[in-house]
N, C-alpha and C. Protein backbone atom coordinates (compact mmCIF):
# COMPACT_ATOMS: atom_id res chain seq x y z
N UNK A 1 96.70 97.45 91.75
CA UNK A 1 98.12 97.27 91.57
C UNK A 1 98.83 98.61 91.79
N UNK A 2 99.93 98.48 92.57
CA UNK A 2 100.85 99.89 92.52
C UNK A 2 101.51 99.97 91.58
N UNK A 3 102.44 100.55 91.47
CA UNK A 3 103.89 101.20 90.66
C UNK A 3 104.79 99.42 90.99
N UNK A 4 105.19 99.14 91.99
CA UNK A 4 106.57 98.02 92.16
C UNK A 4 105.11 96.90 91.38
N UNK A 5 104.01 96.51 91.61
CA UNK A 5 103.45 95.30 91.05
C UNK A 5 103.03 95.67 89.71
N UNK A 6 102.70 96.44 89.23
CA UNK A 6 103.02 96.82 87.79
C UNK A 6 104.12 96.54 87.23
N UNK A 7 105.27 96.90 87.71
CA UNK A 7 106.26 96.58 86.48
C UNK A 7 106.59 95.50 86.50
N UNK A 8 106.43 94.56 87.86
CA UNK A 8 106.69 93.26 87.70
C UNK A 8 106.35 92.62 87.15
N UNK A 9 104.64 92.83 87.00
CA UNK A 9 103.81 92.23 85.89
C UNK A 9 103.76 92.22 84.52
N UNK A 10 104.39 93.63 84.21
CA UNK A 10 105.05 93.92 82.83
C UNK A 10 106.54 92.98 82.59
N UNK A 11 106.93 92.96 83.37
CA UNK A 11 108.57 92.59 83.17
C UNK A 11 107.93 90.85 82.69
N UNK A 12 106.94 90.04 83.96
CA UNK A 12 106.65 88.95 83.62
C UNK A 12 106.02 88.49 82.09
N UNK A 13 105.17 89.64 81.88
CA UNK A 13 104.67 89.42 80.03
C UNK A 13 105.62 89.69 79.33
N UNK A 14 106.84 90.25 79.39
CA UNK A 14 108.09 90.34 78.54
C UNK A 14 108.59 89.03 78.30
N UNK A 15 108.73 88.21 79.53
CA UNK A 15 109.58 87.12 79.43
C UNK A 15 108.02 85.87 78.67
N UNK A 16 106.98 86.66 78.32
CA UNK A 16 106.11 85.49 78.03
C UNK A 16 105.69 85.97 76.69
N UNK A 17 105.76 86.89 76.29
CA UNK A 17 105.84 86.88 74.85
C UNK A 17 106.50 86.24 73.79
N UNK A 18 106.68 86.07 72.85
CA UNK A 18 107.35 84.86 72.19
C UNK A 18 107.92 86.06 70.91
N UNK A 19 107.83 87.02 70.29
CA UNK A 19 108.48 88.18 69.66
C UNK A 19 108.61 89.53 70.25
N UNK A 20 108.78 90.53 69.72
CA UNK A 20 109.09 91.67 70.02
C UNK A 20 107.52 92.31 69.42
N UNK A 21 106.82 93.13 70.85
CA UNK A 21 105.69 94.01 69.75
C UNK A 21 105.71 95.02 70.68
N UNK A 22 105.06 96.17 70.13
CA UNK A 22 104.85 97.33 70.42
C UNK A 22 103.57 97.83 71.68
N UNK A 23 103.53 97.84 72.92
CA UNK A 23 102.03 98.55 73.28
C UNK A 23 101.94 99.46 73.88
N UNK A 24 100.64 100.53 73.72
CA UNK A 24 100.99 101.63 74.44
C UNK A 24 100.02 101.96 75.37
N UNK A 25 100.46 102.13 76.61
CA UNK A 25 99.63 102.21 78.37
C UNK A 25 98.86 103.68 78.23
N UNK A 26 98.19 103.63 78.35
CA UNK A 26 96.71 104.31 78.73
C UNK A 26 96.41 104.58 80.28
N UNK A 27 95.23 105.36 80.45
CA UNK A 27 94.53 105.14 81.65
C UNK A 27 95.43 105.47 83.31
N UNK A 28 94.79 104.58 83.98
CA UNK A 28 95.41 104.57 85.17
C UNK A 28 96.83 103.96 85.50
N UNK A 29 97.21 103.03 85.02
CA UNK A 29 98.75 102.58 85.03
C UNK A 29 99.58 103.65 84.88
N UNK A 30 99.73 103.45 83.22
CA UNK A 30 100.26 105.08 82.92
C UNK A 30 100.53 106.06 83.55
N UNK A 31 99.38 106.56 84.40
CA UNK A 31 99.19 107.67 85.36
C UNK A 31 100.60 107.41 86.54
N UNK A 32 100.31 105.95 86.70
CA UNK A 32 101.40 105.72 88.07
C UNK A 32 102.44 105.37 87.44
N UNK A 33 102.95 104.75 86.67
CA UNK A 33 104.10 104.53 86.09
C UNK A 33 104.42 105.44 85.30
N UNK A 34 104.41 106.06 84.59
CA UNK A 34 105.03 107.36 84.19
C UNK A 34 104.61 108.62 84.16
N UNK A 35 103.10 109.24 84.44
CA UNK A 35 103.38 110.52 84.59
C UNK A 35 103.19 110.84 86.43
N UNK A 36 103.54 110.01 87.35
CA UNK A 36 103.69 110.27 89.02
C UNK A 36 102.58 110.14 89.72
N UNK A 37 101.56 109.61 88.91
CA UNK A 37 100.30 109.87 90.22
C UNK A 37 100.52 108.52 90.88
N UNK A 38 99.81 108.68 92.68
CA UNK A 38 100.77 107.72 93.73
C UNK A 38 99.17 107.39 93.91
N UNK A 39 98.72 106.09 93.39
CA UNK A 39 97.71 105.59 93.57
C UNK A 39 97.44 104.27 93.07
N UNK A 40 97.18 103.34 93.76
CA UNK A 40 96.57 102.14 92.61
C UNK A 40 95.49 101.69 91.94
N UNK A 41 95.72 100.70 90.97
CA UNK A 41 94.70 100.41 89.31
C UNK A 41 94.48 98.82 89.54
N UNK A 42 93.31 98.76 89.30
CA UNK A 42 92.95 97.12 88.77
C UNK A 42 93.63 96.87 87.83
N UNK A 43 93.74 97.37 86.96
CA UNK A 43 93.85 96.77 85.65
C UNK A 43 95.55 97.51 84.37
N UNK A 44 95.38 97.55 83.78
CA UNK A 44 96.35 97.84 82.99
C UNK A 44 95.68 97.96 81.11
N UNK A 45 95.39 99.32 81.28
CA UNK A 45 94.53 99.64 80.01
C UNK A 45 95.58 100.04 78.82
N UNK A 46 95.70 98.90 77.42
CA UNK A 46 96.84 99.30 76.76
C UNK A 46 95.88 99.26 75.36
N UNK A 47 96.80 99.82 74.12
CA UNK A 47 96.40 99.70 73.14
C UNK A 47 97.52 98.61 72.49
N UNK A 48 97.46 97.30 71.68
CA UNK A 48 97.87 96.40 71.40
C UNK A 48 98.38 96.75 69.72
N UNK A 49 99.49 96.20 69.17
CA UNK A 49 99.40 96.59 67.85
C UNK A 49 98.87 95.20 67.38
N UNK A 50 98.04 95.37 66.20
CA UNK A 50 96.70 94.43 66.18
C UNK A 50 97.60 92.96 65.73
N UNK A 51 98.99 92.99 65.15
CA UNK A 51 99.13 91.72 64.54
C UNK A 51 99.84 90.83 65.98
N UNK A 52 100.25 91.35 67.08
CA UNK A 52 100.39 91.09 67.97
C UNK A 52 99.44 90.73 69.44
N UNK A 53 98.14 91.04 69.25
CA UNK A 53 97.74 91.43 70.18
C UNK A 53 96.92 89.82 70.96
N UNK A 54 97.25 88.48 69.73
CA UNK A 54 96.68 87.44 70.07
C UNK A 54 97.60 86.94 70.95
N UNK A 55 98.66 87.47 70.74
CA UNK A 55 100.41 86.66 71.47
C UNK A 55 100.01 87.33 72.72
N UNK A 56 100.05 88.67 72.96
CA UNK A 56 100.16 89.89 74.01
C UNK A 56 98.78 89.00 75.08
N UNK A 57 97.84 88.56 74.82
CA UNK A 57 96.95 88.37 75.18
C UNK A 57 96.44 86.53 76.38
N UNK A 58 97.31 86.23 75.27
CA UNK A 58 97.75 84.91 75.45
C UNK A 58 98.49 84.86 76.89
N UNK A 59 100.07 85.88 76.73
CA UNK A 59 101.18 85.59 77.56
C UNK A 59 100.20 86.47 78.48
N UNK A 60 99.55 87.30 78.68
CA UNK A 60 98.92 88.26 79.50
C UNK A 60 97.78 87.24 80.86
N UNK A 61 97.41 85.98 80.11
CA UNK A 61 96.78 85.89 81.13
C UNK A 61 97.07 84.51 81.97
N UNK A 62 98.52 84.04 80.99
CA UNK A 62 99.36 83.45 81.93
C UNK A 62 100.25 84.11 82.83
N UNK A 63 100.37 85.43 82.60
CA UNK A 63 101.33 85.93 83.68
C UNK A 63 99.94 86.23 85.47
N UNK A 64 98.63 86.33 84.62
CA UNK A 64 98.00 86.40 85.20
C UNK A 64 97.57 85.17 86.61
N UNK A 65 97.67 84.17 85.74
CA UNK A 65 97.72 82.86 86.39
C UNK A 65 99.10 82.91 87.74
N UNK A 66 100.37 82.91 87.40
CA UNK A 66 101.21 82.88 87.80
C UNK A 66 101.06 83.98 88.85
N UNK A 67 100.83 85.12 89.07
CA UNK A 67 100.91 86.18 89.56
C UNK A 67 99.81 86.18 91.16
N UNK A 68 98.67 85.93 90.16
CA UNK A 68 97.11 85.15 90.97
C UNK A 68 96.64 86.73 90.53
N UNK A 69 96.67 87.21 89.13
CA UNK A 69 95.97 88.71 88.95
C UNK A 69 94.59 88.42 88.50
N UNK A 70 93.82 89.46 88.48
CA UNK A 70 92.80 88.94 87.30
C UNK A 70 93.24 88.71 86.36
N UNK A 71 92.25 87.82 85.49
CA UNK A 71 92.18 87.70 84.07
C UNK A 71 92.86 88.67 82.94
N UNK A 72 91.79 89.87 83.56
CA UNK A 72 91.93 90.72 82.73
C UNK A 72 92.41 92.20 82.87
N UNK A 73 93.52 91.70 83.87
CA UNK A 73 94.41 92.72 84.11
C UNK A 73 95.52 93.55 83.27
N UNK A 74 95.65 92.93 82.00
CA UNK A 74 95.95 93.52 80.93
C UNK A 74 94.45 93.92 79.94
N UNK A 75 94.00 94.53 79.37
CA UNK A 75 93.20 95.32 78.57
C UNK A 75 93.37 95.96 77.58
N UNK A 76 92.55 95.92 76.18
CA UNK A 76 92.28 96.55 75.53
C UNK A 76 91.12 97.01 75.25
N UNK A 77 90.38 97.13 76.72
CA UNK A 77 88.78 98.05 75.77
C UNK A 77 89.03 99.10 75.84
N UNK A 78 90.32 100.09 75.94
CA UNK A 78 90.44 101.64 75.52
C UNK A 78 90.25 101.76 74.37
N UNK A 79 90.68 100.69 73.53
CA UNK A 79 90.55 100.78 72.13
C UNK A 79 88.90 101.29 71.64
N UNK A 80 87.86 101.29 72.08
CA UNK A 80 86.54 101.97 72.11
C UNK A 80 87.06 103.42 71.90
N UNK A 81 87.77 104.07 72.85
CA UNK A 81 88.08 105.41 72.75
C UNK A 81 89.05 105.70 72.23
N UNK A 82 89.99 104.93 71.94
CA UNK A 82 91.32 105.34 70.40
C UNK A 82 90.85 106.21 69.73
N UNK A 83 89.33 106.10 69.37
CA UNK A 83 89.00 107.05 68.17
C UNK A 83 89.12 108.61 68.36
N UNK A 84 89.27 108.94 69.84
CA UNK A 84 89.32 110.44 70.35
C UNK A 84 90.85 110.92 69.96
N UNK A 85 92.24 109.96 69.85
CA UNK A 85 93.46 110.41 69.81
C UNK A 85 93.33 111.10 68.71
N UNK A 86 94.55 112.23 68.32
CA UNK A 86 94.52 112.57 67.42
C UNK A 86 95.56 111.62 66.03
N UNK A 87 95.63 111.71 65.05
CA UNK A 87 95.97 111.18 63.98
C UNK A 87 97.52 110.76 63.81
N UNK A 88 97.73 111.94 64.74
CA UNK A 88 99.84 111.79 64.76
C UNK A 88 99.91 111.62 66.57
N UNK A 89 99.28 111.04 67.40
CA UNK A 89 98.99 110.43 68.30
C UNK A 89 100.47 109.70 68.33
N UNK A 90 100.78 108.95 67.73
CA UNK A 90 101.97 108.46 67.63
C UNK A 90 103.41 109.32 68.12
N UNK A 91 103.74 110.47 67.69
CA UNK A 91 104.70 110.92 67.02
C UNK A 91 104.99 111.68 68.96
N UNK A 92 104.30 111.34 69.69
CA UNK A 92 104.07 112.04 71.21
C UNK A 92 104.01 111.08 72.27
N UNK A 93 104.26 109.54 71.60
CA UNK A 93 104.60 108.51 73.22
C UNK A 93 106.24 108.82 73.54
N UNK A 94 105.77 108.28 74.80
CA UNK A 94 106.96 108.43 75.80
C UNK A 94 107.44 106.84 75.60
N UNK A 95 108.41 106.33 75.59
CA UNK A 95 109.08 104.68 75.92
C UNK A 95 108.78 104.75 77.25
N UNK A 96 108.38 104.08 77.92
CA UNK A 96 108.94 103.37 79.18
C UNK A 96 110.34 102.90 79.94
N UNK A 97 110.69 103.63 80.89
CA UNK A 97 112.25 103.03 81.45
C UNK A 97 111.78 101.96 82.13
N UNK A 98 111.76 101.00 81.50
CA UNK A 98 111.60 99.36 81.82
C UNK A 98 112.23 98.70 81.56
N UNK A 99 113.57 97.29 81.98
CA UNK A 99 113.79 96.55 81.46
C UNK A 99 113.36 95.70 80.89
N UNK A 100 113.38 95.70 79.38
CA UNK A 100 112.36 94.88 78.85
C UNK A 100 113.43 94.16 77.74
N UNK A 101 112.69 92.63 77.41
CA UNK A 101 113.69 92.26 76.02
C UNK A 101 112.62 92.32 74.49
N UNK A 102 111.38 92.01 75.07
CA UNK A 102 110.57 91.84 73.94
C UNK A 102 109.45 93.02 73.82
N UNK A 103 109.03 93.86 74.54
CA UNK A 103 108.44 94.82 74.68
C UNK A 103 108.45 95.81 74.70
N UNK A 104 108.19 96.45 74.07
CA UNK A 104 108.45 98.13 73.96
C UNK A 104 106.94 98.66 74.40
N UNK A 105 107.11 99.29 75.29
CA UNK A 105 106.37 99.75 76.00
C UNK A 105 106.40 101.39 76.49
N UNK A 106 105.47 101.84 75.81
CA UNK A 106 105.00 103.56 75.63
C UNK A 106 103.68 104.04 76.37
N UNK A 107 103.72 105.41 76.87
CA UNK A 107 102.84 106.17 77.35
C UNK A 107 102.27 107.10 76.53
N UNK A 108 101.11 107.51 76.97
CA UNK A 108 100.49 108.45 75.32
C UNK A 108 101.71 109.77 76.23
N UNK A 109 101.52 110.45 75.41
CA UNK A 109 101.77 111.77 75.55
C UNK A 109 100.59 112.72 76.54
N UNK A 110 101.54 113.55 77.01
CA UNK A 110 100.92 113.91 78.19
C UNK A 110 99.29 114.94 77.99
N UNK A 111 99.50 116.09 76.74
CA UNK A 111 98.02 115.98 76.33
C UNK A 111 97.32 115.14 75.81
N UNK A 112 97.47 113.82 75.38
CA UNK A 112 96.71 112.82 75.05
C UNK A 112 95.99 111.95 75.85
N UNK A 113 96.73 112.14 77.03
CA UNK A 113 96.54 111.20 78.27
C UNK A 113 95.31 112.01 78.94
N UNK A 114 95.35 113.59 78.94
CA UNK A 114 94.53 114.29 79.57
C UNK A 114 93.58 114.47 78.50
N UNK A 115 93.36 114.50 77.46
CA UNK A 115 92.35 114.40 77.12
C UNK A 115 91.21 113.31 77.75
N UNK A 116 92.29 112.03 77.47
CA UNK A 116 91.12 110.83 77.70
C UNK A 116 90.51 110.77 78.92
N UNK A 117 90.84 111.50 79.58
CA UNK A 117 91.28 111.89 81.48
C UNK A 117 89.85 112.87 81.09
N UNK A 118 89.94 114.05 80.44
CA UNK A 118 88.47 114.94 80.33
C UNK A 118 87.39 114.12 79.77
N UNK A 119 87.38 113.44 78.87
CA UNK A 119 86.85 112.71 78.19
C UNK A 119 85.43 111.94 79.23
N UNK A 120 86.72 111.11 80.13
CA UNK A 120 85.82 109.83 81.08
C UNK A 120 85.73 110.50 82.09
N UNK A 121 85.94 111.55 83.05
CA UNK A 121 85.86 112.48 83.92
C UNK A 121 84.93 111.58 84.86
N UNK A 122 85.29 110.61 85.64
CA UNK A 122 85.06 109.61 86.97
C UNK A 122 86.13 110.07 87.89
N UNK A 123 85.83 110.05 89.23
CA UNK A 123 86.19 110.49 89.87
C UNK A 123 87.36 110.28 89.91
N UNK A 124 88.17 108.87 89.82
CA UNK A 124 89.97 109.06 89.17
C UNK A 124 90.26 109.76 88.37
N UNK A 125 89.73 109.83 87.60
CA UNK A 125 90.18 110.98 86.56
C UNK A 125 90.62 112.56 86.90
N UNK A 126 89.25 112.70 87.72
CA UNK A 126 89.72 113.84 88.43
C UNK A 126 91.15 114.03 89.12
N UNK A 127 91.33 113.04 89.91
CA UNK A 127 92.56 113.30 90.72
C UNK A 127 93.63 113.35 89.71
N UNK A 128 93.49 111.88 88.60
CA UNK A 128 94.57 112.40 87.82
C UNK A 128 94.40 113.19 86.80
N UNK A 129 93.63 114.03 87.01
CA UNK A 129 93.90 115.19 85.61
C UNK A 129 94.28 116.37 86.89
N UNK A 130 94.13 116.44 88.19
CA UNK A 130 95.22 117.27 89.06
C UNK A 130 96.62 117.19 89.15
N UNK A 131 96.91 115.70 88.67
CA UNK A 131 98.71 115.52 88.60
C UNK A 131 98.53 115.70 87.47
N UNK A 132 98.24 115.96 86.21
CA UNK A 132 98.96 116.37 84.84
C UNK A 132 98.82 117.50 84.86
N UNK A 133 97.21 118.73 84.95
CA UNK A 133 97.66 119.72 84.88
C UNK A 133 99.04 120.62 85.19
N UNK A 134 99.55 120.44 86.20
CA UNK A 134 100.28 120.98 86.20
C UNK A 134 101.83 120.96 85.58
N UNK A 135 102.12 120.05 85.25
CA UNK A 135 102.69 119.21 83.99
C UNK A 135 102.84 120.12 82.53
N UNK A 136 101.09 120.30 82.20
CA UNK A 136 101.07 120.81 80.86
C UNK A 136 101.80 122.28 80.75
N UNK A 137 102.93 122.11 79.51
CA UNK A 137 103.71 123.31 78.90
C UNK A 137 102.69 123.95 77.55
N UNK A 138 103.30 124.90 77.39
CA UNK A 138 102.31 125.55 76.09
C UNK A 138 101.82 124.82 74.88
N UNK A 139 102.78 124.08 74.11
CA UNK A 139 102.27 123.41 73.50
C UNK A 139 101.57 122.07 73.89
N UNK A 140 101.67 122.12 74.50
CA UNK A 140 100.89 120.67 75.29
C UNK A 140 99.13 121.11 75.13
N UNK A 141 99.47 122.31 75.90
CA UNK A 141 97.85 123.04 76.23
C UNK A 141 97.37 122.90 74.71
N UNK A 142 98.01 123.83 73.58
CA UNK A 142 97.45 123.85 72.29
C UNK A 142 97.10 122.57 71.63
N UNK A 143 98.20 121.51 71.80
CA UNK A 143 97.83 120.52 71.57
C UNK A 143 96.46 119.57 71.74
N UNK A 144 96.29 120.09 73.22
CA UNK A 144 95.11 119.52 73.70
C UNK A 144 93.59 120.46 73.40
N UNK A 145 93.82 121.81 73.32
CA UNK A 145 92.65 122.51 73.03
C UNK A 145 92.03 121.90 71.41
N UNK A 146 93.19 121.89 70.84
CA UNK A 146 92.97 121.33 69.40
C UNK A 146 92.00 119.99 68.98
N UNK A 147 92.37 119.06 69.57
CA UNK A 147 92.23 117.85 69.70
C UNK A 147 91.18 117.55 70.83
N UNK A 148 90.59 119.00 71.72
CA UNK A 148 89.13 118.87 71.99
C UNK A 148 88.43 119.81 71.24
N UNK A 149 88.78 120.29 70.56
CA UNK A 149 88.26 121.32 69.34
C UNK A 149 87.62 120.27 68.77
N UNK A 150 88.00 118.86 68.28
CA UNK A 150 88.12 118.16 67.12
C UNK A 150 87.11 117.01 67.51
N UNK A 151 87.34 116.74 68.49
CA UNK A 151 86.70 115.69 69.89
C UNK A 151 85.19 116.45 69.68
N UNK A 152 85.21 117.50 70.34
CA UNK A 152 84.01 118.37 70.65
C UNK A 152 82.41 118.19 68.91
N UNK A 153 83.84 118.22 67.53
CA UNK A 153 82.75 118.21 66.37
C UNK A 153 82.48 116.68 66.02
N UNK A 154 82.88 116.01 66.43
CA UNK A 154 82.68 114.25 65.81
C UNK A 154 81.89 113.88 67.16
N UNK A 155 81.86 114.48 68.65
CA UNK A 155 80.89 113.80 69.59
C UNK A 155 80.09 115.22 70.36
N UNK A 156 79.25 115.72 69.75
CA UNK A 156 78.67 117.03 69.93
C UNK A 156 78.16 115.91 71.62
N UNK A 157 77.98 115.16 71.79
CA UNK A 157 77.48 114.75 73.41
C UNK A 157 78.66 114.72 74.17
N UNK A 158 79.60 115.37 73.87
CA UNK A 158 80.62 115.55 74.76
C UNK A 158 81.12 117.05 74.91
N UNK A 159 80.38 117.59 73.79
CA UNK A 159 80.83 119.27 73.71
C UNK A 159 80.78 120.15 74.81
N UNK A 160 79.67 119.92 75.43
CA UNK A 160 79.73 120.80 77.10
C UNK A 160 80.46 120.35 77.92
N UNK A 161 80.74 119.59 78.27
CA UNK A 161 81.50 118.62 79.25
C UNK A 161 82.91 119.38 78.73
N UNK A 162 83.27 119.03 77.56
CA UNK A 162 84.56 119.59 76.98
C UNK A 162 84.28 121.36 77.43
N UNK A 163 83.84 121.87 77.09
CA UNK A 163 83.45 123.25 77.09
C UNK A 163 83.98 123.77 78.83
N UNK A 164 82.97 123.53 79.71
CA UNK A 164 83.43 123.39 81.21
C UNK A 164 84.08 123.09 81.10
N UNK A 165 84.88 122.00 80.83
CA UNK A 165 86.64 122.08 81.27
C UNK A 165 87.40 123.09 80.96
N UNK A 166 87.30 123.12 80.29
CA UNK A 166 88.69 124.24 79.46
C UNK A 166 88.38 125.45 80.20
N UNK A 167 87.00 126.00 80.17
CA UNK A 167 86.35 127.19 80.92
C UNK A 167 86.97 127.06 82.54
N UNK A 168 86.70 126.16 82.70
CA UNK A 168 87.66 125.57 84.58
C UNK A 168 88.72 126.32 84.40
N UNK A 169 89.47 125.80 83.56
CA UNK A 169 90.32 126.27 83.39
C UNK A 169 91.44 127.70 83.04
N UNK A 170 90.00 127.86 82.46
CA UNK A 170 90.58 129.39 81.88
C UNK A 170 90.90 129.54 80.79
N UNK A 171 90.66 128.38 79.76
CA UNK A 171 91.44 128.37 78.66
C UNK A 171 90.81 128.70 77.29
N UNK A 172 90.66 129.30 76.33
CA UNK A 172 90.17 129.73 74.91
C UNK A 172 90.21 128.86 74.26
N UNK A 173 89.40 128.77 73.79
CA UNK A 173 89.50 127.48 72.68
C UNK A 173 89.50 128.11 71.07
N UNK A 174 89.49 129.12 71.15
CA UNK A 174 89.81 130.00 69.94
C UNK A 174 90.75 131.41 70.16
C-alpha cells in the first residue's frame, strides 16, 4: 500500500467503526504517512486501545473485504514489541492530519519509532531508519539513547546489536 491507499483505507475504517477510539501506527505505514519515507507496506501495524480493539478489528476486515485488501492489513502483532516503548511513550505521539470522525489516529514519536526501527533492523528498517536519522534533534537522540540504555538491560540478546548502532553512529551512551 502507498501513502493515497493508506489513508483511504483509514478514512474507510473511520466510517466503519461504530464509536470513537484511539490507535497508534507503528512500523512501516507510519514511516510513509507521517514521518516521509516514499515506499510501500503490506500491512498497517497499529497498537489498538484494548476496550476497542474487537470493534477496530471487526470494521478492519470489512473495509478489507470492500477494498479487496488482505485480511490482515490492519495489525496488532506490534503489540509483542510494545514492551520496548518507554513508559511515557504516550506523552510523544504525533495525531495524524487525517480526516477522520471516529478515529484518532497517532504516530509514535520519532525516537520511538527508531528505536523499534533498531530493534527489528530488516532490511526496511534500514532504509527507514535513513529517513529518520536525519530528523533526530537533541533531545530526540537522548531520548532514544535512554530507552536503548533500558532496552539493552531487560533484553541483554539485543545489547550488541543496540551497541553497534549507536557506535555507527557515533553516539555515547553514557
Amino acid at each position: 500500500m502507498d501513502k493515497s491507499t493508506l489513508i483511504h483505507a483509514l478514512q474507510e475504517l473511520d466510517k466503519e467503526v461504530s464509536k470513537p477510539c484511539n490507535i497508534v501506527m507503528v512500523g512501516g505505514a507510519a514511516m510513509i504517512v507521517h514521518f516521509g519515507a516514499f515506499r510501500a507496506t503490506m500491512d498497517v501495524d497499529v497498537i489498538i486501545d484494548p476496550e476497542s480493539s474487537a470493534m477496530v478489528k471487526t470494521a478492519a476486515k470489512k473495509v478489507a473485504a470492500k477494498l479487496n485488501l488482505d485480511e490482515d492489513w490492519l495489525n496488532d502483532g506490534v503489540k509483542g514489541f510494545s514492551h520496548i516503548l518507554p513508559p511515557d511513550f504516550q506523552n510523544y505521539l504525533s495525531l495524524l492530519d487525517i480526516e477522520l470522525d471516529n478515529l484518532k489516529i497517532y504516530a509514535l514519536g520519532l525516537a520511538e519509532q527508531l528505536a523499534m526501527k533498531i530493534i527489528a533492523l530488516r532490511e526496511q528498517d534500514l532504509e527507514d531508519i535513513e529517513v529518520l536519522l536525519p530528523q533526530v534533534n537533541d533531545l530526540q537522540r537522548r531520548r532514544l539513547l535512554g530507552n536503548m540504555e533500558r532496552i539493552a538491560q531487560f533484553r541483554p540478546d539485543w545489547a550488541q546489536k543496540i551497541q553497534y548502532f549507536l557506535e555507527e553512529q557515533g553516539w555515547k551512551t553514557n
